[in-house]
C-alpha atoms as a PDB file:
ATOM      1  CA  UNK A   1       5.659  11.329 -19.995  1.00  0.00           C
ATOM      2  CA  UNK A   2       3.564   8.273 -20.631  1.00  0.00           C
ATOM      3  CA  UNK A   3       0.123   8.110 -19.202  1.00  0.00           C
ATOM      4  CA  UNK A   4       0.087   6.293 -15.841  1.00  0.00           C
ATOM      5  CA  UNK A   5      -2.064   3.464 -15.316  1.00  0.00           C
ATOM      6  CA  UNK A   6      -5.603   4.126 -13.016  1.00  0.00           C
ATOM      7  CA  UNK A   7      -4.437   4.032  -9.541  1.00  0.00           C
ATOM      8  CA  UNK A   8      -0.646   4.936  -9.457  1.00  0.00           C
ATOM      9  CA  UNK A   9      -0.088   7.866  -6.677  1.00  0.00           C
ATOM     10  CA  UNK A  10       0.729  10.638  -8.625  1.00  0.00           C
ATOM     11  CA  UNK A  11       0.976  13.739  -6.512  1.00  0.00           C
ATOM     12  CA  UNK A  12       0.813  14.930  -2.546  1.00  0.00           C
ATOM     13  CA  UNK A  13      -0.180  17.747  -0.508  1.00  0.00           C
ATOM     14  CA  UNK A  14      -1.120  19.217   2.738  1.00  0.00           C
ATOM     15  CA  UNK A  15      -3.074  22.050   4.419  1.00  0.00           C
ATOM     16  CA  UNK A  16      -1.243  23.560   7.207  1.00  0.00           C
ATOM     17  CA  UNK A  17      -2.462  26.184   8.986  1.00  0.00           C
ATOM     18  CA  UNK A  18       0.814  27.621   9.881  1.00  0.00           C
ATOM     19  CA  UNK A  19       2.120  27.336   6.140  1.00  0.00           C
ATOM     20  CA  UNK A  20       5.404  29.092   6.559  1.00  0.00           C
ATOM     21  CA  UNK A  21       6.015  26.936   9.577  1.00  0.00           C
ATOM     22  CA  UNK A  22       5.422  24.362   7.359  1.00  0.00           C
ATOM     23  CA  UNK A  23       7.686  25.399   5.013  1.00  0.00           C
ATOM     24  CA  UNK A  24      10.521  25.787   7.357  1.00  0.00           C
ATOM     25  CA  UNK A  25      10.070  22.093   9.140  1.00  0.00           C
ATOM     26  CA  UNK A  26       9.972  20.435   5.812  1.00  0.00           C
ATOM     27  CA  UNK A  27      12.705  22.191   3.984  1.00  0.00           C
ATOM     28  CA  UNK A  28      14.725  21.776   6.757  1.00  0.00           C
ATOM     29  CA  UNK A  29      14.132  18.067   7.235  1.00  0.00           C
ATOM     30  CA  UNK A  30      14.073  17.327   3.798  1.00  0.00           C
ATOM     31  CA  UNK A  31      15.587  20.118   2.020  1.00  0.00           C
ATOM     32  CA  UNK A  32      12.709  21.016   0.108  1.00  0.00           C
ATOM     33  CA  UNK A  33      12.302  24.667  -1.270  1.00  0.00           C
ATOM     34  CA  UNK A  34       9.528  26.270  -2.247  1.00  0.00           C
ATOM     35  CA  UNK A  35       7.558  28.275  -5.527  1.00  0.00           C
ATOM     36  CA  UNK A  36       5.598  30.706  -5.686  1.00  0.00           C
ATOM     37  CA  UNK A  37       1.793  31.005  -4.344  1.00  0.00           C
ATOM     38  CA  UNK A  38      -0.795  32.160  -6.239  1.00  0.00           C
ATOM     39  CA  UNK A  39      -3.586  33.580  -5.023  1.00  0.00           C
ATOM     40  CA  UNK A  40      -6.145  32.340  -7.504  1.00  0.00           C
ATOM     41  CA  UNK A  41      -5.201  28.989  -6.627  1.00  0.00           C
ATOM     42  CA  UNK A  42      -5.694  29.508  -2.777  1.00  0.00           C
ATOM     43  CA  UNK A  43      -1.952  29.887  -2.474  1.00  0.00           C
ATOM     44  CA  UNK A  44      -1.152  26.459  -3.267  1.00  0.00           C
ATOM     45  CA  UNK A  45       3.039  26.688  -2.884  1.00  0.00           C
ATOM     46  CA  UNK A  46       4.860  23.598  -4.476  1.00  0.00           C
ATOM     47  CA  UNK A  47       7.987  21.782  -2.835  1.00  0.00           C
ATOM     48  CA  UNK A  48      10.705  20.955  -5.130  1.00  0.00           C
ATOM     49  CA  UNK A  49      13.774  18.638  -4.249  1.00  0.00           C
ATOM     50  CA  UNK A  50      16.547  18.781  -6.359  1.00  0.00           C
ATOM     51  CA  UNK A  51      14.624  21.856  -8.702  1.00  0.00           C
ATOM     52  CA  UNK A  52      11.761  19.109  -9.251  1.00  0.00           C
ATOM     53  CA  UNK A  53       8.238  19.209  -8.005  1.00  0.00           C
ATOM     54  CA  UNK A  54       7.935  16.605  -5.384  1.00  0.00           C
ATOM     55  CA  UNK A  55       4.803  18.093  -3.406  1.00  0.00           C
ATOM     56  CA  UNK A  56       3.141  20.861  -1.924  1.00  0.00           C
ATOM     57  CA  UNK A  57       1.642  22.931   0.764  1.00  0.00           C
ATOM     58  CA  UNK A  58      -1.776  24.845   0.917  1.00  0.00           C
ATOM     59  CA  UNK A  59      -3.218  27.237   3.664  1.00  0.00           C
ATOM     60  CA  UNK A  60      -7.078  25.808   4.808  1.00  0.00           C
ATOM     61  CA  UNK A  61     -10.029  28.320   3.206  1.00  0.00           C
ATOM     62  CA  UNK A  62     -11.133  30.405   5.625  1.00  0.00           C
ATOM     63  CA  UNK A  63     -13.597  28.398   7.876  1.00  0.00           C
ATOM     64  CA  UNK A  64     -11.964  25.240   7.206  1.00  0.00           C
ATOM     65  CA  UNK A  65      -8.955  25.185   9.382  1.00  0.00           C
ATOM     66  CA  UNK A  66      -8.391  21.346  11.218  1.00  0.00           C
ATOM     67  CA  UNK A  67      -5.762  18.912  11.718  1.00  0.00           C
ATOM     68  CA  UNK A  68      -3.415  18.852   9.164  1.00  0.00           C
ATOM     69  CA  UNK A  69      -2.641  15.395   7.280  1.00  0.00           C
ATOM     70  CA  UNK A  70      -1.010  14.390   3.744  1.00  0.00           C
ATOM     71  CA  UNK A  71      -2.901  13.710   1.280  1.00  0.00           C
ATOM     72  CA  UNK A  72      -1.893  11.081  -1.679  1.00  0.00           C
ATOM     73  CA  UNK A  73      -3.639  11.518  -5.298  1.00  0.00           C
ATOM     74  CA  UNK A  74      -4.354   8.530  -7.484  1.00  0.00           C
ATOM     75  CA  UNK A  75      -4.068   8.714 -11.269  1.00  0.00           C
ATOM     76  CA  UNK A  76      -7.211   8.443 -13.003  1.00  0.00           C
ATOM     77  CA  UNK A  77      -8.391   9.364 -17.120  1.00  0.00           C
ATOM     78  CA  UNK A  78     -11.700  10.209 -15.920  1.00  0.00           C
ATOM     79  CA  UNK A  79     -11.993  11.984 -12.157  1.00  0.00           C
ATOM     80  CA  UNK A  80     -16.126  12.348 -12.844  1.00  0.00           C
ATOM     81  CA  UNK A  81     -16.507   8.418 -13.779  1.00  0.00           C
ATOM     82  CA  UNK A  82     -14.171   7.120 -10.971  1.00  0.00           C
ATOM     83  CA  UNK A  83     -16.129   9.466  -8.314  1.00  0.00           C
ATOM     84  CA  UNK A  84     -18.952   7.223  -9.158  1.00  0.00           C
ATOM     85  CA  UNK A  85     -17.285   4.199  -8.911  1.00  0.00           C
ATOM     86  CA  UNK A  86     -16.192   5.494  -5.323  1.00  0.00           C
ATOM     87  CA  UNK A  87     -19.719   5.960  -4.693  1.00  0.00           C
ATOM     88  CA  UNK A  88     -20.879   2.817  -5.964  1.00  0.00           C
ATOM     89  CA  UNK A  89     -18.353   1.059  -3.781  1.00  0.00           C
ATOM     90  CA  UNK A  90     -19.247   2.286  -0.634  1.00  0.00           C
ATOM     91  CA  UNK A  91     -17.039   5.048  -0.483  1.00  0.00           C
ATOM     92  CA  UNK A  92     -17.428   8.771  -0.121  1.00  0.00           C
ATOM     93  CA  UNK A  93     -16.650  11.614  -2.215  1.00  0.00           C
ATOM     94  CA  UNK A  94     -15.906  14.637   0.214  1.00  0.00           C
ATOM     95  CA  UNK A  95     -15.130  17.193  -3.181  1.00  0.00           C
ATOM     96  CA  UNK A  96     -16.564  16.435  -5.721  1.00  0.00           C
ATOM     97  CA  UNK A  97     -14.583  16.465  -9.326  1.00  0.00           C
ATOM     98  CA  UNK A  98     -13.151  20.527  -9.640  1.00  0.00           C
ATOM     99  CA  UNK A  99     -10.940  21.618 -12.613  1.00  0.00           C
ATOM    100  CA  UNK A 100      -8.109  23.547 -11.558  1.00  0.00           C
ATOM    101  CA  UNK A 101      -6.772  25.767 -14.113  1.00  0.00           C
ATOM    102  CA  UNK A 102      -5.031  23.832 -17.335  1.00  0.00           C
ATOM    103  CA  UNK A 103      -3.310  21.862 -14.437  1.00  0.00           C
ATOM    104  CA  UNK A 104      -6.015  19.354 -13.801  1.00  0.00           C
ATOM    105  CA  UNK A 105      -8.925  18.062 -12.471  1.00  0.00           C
ATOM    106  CA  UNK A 106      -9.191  17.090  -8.599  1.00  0.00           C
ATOM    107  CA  UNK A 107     -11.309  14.974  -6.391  1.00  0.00           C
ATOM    108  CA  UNK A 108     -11.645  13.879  -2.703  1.00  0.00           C
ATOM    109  CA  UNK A 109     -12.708  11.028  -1.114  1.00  0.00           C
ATOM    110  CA  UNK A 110     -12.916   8.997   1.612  1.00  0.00           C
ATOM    111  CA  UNK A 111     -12.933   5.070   1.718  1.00  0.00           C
ATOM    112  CA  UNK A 112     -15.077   2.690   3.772  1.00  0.00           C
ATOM    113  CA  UNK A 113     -12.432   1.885   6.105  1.00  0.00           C
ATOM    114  CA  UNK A 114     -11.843   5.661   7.014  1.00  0.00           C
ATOM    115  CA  UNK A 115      -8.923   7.118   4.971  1.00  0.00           C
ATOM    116  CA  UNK A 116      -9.023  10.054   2.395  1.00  0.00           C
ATOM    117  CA  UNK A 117      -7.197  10.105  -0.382  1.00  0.00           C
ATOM    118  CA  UNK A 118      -7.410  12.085  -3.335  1.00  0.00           C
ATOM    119  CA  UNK A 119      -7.795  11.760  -7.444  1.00  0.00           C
ATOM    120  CA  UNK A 120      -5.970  13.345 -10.134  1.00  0.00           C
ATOM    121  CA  UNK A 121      -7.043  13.459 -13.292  1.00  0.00           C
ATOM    122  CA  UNK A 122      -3.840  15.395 -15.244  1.00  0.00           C
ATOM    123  CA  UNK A 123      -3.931  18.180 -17.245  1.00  0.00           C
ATOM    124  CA  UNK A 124      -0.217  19.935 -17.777  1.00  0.00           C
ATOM    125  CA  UNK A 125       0.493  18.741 -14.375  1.00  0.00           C
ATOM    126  CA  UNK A 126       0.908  15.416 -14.534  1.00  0.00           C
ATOM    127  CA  UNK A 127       2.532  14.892 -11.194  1.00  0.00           C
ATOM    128  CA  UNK A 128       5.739  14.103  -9.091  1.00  0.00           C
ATOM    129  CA  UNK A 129       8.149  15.574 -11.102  1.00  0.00           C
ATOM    130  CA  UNK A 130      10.999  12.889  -9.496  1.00  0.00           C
ATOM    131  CA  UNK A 131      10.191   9.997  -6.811  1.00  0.00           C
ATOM    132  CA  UNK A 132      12.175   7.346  -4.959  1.00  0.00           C
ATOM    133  CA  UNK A 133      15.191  10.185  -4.393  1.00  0.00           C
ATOM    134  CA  UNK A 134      16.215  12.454  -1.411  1.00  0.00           C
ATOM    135  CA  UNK A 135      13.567  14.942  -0.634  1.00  0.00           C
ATOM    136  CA  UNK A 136      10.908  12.704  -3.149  1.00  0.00           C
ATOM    137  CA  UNK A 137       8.222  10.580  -2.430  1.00  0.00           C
ATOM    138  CA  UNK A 138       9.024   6.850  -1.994  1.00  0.00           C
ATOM    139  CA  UNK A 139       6.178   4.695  -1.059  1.00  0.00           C
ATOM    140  CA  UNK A 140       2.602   4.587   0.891  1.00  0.00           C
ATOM    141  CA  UNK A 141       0.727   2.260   2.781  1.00  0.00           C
ATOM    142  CA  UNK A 142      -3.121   2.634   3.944  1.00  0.00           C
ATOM    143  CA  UNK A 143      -3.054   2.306   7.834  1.00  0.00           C
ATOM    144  CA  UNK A 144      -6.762   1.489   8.581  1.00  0.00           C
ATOM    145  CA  UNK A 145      -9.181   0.304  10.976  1.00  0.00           C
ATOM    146  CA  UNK A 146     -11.296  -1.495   8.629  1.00  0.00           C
ATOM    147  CA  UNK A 147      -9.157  -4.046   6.817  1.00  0.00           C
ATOM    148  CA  UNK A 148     -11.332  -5.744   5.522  1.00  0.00           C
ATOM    149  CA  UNK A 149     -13.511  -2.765   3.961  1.00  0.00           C
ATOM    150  CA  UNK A 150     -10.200  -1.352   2.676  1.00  0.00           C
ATOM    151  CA  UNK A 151      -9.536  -4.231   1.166  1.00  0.00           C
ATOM    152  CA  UNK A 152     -12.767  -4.367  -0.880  1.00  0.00           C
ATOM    153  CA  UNK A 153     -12.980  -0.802  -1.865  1.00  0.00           C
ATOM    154  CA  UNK A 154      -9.785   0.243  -3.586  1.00  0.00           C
ATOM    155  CA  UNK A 155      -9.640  -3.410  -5.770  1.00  0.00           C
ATOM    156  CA  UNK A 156     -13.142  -2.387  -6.728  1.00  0.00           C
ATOM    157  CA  UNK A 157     -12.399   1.400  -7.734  1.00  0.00           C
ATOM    158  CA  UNK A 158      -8.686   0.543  -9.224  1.00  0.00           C
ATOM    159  CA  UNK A 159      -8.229  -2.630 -10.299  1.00  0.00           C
ATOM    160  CA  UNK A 160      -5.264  -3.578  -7.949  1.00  0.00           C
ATOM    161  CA  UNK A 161      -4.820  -7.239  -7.282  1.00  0.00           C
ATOM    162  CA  UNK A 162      -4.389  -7.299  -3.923  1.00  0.00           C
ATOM    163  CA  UNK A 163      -1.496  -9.622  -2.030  1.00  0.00           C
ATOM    164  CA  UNK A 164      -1.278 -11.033   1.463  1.00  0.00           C
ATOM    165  CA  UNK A 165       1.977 -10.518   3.085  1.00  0.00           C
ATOM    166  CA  UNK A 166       2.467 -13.770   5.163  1.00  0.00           C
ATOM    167  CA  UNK A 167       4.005 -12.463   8.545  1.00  0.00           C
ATOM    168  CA  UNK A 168       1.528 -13.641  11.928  1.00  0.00           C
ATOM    169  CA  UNK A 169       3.263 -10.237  12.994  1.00  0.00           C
ATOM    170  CA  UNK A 170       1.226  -7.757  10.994  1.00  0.00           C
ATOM    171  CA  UNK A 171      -1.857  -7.886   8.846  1.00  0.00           C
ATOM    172  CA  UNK A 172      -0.052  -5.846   5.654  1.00  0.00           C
ATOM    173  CA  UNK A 173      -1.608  -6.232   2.091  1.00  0.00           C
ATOM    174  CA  UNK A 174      -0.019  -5.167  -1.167  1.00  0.00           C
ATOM    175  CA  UNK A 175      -1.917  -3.839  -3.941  1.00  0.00           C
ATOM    176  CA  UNK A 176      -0.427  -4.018  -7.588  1.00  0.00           C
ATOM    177  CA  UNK A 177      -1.198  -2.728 -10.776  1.00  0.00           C
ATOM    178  CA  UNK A 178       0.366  -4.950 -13.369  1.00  0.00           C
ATOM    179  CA  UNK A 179       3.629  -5.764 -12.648  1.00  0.00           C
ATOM    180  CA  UNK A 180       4.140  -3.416  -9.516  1.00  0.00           C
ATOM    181  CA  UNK A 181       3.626  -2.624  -6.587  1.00  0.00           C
ATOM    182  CA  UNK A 182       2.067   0.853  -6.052  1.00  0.00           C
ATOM    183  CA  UNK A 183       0.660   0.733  -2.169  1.00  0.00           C
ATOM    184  CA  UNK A 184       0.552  -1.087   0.933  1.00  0.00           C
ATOM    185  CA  UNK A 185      -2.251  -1.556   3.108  1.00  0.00           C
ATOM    186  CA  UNK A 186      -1.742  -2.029   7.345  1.00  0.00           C
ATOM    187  CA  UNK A 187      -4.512  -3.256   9.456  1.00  0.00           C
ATOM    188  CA  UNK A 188      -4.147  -0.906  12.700  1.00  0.00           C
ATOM    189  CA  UNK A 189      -3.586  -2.516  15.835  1.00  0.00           C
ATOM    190  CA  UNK A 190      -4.127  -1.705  19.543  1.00  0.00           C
ATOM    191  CA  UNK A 191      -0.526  -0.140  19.191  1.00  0.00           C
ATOM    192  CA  UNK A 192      -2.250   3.045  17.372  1.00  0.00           C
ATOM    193  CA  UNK A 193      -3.260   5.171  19.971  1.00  0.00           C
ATOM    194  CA  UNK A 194      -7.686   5.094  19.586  1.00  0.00           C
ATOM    195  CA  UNK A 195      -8.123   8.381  18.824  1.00  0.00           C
ATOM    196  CA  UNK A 196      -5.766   8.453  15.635  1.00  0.00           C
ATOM    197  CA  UNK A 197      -7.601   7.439  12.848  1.00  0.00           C
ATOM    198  CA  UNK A 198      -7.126   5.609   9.865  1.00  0.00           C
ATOM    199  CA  UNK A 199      -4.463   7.527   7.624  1.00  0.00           C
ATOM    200  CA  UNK A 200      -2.590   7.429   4.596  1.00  0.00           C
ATOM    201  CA  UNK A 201       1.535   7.544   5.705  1.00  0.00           C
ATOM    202  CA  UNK A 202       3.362   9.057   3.167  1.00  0.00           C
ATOM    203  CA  UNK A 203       7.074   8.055   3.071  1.00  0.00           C
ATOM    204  CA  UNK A 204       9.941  10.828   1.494  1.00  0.00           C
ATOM    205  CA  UNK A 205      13.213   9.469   0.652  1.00  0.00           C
ATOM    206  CA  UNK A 206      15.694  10.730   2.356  1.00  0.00           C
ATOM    207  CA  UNK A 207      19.971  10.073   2.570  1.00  0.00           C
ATOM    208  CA  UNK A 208      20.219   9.270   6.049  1.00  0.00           C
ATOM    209  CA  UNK A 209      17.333   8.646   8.326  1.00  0.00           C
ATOM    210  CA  UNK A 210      18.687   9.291  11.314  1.00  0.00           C
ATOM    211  CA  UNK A 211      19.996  12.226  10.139  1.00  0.00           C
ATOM    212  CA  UNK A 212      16.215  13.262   9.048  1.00  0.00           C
ATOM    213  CA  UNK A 213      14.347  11.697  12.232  1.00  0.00           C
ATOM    214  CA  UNK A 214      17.020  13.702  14.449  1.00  0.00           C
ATOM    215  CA  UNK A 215      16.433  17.007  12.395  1.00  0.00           C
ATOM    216  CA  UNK A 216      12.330  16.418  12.569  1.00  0.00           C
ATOM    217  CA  UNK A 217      12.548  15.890  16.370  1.00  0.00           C
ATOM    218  CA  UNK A 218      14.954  19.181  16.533  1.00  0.00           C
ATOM    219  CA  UNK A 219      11.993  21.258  15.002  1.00  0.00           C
ATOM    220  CA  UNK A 220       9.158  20.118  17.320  1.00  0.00           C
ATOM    221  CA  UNK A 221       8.250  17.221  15.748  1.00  0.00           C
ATOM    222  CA  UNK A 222       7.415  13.828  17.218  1.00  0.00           C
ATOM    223  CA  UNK A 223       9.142  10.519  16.666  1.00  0.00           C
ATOM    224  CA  UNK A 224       6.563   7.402  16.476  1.00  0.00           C
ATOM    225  CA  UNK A 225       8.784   4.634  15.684  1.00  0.00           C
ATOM    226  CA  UNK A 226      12.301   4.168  14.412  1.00  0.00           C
ATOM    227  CA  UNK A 227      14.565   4.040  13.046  1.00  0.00           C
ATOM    228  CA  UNK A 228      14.781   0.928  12.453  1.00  0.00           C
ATOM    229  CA  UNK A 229      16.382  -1.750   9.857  1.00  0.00           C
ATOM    230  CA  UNK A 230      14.536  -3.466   7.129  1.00  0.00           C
ATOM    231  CA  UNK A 231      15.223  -5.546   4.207  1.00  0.00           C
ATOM    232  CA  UNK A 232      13.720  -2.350   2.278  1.00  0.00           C
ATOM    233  CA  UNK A 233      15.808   0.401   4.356  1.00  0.00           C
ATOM    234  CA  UNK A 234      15.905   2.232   7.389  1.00  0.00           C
ATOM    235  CA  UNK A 235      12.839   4.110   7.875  1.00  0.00           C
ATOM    236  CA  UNK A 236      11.155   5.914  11.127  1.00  0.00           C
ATOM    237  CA  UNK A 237       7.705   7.398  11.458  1.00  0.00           C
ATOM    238  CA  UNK A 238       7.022  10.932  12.349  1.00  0.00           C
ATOM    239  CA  UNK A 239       4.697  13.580  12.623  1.00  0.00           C
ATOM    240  CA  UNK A 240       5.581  17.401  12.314  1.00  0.00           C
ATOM    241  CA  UNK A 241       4.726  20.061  14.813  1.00  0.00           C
ATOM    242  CA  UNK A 242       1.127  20.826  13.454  1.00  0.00           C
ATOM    243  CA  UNK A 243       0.571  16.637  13.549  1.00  0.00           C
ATOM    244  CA  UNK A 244       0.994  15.519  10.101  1.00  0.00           C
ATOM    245  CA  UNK A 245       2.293  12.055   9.874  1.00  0.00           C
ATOM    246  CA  UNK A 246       4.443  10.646   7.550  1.00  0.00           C
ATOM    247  CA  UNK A 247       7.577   8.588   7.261  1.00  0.00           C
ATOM    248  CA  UNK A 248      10.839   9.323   6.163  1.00  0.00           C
ATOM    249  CA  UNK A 249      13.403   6.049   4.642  1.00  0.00           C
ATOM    250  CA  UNK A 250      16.894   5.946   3.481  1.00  0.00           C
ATOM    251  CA  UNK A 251      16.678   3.223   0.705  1.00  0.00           C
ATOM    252  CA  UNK A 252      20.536   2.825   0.555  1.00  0.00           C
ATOM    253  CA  UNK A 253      20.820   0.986   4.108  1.00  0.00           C
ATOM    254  CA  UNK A 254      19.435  -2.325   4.123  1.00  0.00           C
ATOM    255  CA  UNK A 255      19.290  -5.041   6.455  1.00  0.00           C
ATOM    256  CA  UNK A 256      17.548  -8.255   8.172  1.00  0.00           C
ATOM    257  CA  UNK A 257      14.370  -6.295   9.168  1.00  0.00           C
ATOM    258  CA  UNK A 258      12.166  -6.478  12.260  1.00  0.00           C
ATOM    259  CA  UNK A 259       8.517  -8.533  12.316  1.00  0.00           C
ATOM    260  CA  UNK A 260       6.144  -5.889  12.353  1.00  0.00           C
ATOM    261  CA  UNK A 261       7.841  -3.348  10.481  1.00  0.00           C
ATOM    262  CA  UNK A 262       5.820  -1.592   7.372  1.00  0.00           C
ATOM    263  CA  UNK A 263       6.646  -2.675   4.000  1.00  0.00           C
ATOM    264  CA  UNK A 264       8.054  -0.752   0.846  1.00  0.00           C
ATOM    265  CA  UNK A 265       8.011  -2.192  -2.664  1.00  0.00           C
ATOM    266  CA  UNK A 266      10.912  -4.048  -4.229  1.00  0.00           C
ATOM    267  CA  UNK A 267      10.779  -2.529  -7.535  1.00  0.00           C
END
C-alpha cells in the first residue's frame, strides 16, 4: 500500500463503556463483526466489514470513563514533529505521541475550534483496510463552533487548501490534499443543541439508509436528521445508545439535494 499523503483519515475508533453493547448496536446496524481483544493493548477489539478492518472499539482505562465519541486519525510520517506543529498552531495535544506495539505510533489532539481528532503515524497497521463500501468509512466533516479557528489550524498543521462551498444556507468548507477531497468542515449553527460540542461526524457507508437509520433507532439509538436526498446520497445522522454520533449514507441513491444538507466528496 502506498504511503498516504499527511492528513488523509486513515483509521477510527471509539471508547464505549458498555463495549459489548457496542458491539451489538454496530454490528447490527452495520454488520460489522468483531476480532479479538487483547489485553496488552487495553482490549482494543477491531470491526471488520466484509473480513476487512474498517474500525474499532476500546473499553475507557479505569478512571477515565465519559461520553463516548468517534474518533478520526490523520496520516502523518512523523506523529512527534506534527504534535509540535499542533502546538505551534494553537492547538492542543491531549496524548502525547505513544508507540503501540509494531502497529504504530498514536497521538491526540484537540484543535482551536474544539474538536479532537487523532494522528497515526503507521507501522504494520497502516489503516482502513476498505472505505467508501457497506459497513466502511465514507467521509467526515468537522462540525465546529469556531469556524474560523478551524479553518486556520488544520491548513496550518496539514497542508489542505481549503474551499468555500458557496450555499447562503450553510457555512461548509472543503479541505483538499492535492487533487482530493479528504474532509469537510461545518460551522455549527443555533440548530445544534448548546451543550453539544464541536465534533468530528464520522459517516459509514451503508446499502440502504433507511434500512440502517430504522435498525439504529430499533436499538436505542437516536435519529438527528434524515434521511434525506442529496446530490452525494441519502444520508441521516445518528447517535447510538451510549451518544456517539455519526452518520450513516447510501452512496448508490442520488438526487437533487436539500440547502443545508452536509457535503460528501465527489471523488
Amino acid at each position: 500500500m502506498a504511503a498516504q499523503l499527511e492528513g488523509t483519515p486513515c483509521w477510527a475508533d471509539a471508547m464505549f463503556n458498555d463495549v459489548e453493547g457496542a458491539k451489538s448496536f454496530y454490528g447490527d446496524v452495520l454488520g460489522w463483526t468483531f476480532g479479538g481483544s487483547p489485553p496488552e493493548f487495553g482490549n482494543y477489539t477491531r470491526a471488520y466489514a466484509d473480513g476487512k478492518a474498517v474500525a474499532a472499539v476500546v473499553p475507557p482505562m479505569p478512571g477515565q470513563e465519559g461520553p463516548s465519541q468517534w474518533c478520526l486519525y490523520l496520516a502523518v510520517r512523523d506523529a512527534a514533529a506534527t504534535a509540535v506543529r499542533i502546538r505551534d498552531n494553537g492547538g492542543e495535544v491531549l496524548m502525547e505521541p505513544m508507540r503501540v506495539g509494531d502497529f504504530g505510533t498514536m497521538c491526540l489532539a484537540r484543535e482551536p475550534g474544539g474538536t479532537v481528532f487523532g494522528l497515526w503515524q503507521a507501522g504494520t497497521h497502516e489503516g482502513f483496510g476498505a472505505t467508501g463500501v457497506p459497513g466502511a468509512y465514507c467521509w467526515a466533516e468537522i462540525c465546529t463552533r469556531e469556524p474560523e479557528r478551524t479553518d486556520a489550524f488544520f491548513p496550518a498543521v496539514f497542508s489542505y487548501r481549503s474551499r468555500q462551498l458557496e450555499d447562503e444556507a450553510v457555512d461548509f468548507r472543503l479541505y483538499e490534499l492535492g487533487r482530493e477531497t479528504v474532509l469537510g468542515r461545518m460551522g455549527m449553527t443555533e440548530d445544534f443543541p448548546p451543550e453539544v460540542p464541536s465534533y468530528m461526524n464520522v459517516y459509514f457507508a451503508v446499502e440502504s439508509c433507511d434500512e440502517a437509520a430504522a435498525r439504529a433507532t430499533e436499538r436505542g439509538g437516536t435519529l438527528h436528521f434524515g434521511p434525506i436526498t442529496t446530490p452525494f446520497g441519502r444520508f441521516a445522522a445518528l447517535s447510538d445508545p451510549q451518544g456517539a454520533s455519526f452518520s450513516v449514507i447510501d452512496v448508490t441513491t442520488l438526487g437533487d439535494g436539500t440547502s443545508g444538507a452536509p457535503d460528501v466528496p465527489d471523488d
